[in-house]
N, C-alpha and C. Protein backbone atom coordinates (compact mmCIF):
# COMPACT_ATOMS: atom_id res chain seq x y z
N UNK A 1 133.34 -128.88 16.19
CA UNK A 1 134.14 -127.94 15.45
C UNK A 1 135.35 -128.62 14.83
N UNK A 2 135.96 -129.67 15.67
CA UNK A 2 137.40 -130.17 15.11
C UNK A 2 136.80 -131.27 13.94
N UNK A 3 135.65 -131.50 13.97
CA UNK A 3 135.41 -132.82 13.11
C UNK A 3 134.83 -132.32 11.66
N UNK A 4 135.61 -131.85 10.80
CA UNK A 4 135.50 -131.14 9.71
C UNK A 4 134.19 -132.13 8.75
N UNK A 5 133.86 -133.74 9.23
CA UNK A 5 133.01 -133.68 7.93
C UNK A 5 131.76 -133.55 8.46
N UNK A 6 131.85 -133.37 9.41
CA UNK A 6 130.05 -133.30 9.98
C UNK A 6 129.32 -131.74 9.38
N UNK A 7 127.86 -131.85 9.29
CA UNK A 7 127.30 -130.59 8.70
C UNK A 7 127.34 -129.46 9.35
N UNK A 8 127.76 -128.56 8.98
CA UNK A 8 127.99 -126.96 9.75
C UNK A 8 126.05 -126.72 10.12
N UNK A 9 125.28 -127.23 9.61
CA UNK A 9 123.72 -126.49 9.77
C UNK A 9 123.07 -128.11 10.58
N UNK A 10 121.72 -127.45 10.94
CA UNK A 10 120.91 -128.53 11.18
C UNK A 10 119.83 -128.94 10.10
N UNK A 11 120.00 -128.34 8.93
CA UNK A 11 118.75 -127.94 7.85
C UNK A 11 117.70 -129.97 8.03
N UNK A 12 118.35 -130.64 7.57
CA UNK A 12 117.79 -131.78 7.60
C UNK A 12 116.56 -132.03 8.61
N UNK A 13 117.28 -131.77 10.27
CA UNK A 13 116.43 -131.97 11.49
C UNK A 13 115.51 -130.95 11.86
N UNK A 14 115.68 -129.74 10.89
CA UNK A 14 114.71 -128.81 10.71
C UNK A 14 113.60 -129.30 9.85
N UNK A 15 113.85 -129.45 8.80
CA UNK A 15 113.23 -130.27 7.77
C UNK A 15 112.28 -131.33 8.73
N UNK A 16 112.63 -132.47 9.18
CA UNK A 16 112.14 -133.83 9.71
C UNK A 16 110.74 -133.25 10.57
N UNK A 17 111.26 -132.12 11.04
CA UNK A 17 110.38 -131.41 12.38
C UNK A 17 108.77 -130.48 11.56
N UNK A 18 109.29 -129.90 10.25
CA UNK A 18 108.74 -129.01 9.67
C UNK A 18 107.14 -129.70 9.92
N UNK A 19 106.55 -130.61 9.28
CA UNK A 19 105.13 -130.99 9.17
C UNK A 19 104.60 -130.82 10.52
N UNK A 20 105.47 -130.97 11.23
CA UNK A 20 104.62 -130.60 12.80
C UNK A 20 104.25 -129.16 13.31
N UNK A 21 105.36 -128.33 12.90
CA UNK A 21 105.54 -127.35 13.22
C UNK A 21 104.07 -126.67 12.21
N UNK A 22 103.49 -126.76 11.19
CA UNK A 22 102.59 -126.31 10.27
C UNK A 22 101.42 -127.51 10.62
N UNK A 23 101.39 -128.48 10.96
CA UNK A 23 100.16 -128.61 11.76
C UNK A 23 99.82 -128.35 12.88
N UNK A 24 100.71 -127.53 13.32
CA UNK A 24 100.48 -126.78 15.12
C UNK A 24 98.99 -126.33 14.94
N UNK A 25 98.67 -125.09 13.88
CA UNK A 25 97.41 -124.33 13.69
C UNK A 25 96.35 -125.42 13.60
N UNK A 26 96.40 -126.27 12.56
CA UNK A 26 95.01 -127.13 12.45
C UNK A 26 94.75 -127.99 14.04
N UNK A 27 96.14 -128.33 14.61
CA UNK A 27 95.68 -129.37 15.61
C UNK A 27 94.62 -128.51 17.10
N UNK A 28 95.10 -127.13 16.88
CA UNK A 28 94.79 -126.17 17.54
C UNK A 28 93.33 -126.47 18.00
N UNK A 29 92.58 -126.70 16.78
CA UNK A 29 91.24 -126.95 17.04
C UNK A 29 90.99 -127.82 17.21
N UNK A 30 91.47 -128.88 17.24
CA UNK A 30 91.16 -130.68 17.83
C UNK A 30 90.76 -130.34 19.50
N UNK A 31 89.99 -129.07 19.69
CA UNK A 31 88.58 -129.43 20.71
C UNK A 31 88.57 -130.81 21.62
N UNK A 32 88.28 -131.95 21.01
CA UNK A 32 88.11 -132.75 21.43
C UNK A 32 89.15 -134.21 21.89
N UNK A 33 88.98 -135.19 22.50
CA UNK A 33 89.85 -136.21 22.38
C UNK A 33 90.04 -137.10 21.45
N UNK A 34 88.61 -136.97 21.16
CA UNK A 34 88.27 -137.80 20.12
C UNK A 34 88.78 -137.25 18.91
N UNK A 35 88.79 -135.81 18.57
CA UNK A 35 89.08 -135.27 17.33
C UNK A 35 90.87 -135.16 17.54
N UNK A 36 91.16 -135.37 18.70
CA UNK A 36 92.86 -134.81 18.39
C UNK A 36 93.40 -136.54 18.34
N UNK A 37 92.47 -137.35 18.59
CA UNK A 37 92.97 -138.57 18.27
C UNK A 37 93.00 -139.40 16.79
N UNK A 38 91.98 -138.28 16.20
CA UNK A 38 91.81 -138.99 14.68
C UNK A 38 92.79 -138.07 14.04
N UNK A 39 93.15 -137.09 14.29
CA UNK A 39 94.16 -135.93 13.62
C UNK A 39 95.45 -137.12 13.67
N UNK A 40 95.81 -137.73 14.98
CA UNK A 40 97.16 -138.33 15.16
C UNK A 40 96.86 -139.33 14.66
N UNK A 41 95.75 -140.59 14.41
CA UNK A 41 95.80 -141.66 13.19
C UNK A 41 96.00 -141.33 12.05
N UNK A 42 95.50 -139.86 11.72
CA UNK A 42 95.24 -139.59 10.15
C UNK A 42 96.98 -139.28 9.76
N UNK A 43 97.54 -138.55 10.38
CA UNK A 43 98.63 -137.70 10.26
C UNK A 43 99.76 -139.33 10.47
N UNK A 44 99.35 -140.53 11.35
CA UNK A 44 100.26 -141.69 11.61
C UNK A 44 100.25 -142.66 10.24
N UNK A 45 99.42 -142.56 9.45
CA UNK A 45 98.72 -143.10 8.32
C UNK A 45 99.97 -142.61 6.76
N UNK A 46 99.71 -141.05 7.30
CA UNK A 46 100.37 -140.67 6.18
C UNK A 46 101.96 -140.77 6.32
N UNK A 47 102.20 -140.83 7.65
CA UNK A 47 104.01 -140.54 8.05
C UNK A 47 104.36 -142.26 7.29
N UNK A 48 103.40 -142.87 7.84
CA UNK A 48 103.85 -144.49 7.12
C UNK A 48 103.52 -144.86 5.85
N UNK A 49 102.88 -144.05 5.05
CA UNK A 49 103.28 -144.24 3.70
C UNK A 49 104.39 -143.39 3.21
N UNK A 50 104.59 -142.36 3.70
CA UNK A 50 105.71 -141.49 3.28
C UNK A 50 106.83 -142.68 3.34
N UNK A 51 107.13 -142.79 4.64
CA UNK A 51 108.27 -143.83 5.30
C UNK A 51 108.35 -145.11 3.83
N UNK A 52 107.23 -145.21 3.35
CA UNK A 52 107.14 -147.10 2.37
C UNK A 52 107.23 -146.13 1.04
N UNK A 53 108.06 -144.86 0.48
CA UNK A 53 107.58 -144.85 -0.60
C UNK A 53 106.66 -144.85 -1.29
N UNK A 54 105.17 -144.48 -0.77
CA UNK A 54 103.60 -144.15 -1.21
C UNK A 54 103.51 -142.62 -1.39
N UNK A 55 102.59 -142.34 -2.43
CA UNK A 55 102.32 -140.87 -2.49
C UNK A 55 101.07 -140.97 -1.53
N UNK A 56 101.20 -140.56 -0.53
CA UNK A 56 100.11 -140.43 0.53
C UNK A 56 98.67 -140.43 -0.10
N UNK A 57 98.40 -139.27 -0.52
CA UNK A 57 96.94 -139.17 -1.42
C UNK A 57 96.75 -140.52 -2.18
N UNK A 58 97.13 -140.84 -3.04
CA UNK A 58 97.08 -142.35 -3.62
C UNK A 58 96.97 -143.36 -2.76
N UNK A 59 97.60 -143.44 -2.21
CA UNK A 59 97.63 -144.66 -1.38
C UNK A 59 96.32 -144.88 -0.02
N UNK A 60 95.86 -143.83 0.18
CA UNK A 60 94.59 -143.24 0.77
C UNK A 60 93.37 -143.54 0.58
N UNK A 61 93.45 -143.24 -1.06
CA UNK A 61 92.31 -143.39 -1.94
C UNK A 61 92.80 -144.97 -2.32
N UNK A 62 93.27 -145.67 -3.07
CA UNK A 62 93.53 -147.18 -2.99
C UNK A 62 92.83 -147.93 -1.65
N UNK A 63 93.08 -147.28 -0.02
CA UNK A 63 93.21 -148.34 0.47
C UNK A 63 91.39 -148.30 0.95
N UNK A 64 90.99 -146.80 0.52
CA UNK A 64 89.38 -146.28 0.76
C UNK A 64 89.10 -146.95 0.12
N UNK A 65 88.76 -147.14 -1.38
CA UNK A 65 88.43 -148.23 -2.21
C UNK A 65 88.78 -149.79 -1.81
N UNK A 66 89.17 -150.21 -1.38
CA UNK A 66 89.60 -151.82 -1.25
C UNK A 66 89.03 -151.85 0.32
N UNK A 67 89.45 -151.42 0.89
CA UNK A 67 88.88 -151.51 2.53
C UNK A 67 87.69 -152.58 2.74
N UNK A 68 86.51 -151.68 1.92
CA UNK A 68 85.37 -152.53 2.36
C UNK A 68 85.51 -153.75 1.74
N UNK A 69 85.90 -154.52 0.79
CA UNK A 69 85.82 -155.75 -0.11
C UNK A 69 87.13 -156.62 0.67
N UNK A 70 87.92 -156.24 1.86
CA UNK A 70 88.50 -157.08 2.90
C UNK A 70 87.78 -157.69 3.48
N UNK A 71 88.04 -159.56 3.65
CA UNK A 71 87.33 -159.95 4.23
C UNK A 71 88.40 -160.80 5.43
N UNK A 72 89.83 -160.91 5.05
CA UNK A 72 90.48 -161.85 5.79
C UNK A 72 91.82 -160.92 6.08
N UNK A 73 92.53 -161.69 6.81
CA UNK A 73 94.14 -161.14 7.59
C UNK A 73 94.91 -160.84 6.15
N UNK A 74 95.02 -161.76 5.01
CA UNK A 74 95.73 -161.05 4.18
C UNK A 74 95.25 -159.96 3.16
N UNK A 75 93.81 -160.30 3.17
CA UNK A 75 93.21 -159.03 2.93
C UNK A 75 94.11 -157.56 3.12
N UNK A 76 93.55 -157.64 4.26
CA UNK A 76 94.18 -156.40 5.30
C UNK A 76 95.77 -156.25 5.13
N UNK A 77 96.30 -156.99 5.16
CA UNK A 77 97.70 -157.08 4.74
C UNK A 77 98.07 -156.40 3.64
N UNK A 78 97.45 -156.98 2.76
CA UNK A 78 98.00 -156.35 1.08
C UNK A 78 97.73 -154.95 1.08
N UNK A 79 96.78 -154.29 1.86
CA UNK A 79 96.50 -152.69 2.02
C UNK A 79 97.92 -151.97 2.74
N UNK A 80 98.53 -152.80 3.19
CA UNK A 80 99.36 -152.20 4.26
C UNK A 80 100.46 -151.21 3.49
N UNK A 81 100.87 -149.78 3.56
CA UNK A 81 101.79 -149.15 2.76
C UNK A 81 103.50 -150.32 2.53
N UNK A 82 103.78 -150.97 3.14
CA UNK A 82 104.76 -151.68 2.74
C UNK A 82 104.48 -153.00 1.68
N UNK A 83 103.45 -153.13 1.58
CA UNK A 83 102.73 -154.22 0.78
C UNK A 83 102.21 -154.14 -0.73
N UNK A 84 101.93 -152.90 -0.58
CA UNK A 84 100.91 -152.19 -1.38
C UNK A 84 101.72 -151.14 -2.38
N UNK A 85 101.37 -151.25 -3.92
CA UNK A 85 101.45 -150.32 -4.72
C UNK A 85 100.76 -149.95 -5.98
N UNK A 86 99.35 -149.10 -5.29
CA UNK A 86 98.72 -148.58 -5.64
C UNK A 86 99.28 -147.75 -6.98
N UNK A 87 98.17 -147.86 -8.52
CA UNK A 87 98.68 -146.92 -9.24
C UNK A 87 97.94 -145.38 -9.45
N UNK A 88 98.97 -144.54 -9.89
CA UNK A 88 98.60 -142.73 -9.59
C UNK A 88 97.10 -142.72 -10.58
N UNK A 89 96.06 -141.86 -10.40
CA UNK A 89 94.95 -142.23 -10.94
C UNK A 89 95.22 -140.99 -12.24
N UNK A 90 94.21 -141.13 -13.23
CA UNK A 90 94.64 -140.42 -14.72
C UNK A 90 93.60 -139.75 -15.09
């Protein structure tokens, strides 16, 4: 209260939380271990392109396309969302 520049709301840490809170319903049905474990790669996939500046969908489809024609460590590398900048398709 005495520290006048800090934010009167939490809106931000509401925000940060939101994608979880709206995949509550889909994870609902992850049935399985196996299925609630590919939900948390798929969903870990996209938080780390968000994080590198990637439009998730793009960068998805880029790394689906190139994937199979990896044959070595930097291969795999250059796919990586910090590496990588995939262009928006037209």
């Amino acid at each position: 209260m005495e520290a006048g520049f800090l934010p009167i709301d939490n809106n931000r840490a509401e925000r940060a939380i939101k994608p979880f809170v709206l995949g509550r319903k889909a994870w609902l049905f992850s049935d399985t271990p196996k299925g609630a474990a590919a939900n948390a790669q798929i969903y870990s996939l996209v938080a780390a392109a968000k994080v590198n500046g990637q439009e998730p969908y793009t960068w998805l489809r880029h790394v689906r396309a190139k994937l199979p024609k990896a044959q070595s460590v930097e291969d795999y590398g250059a796919l990586l969302p910090w590496n990588c900048s995939p262009q928006m398709p037209r």
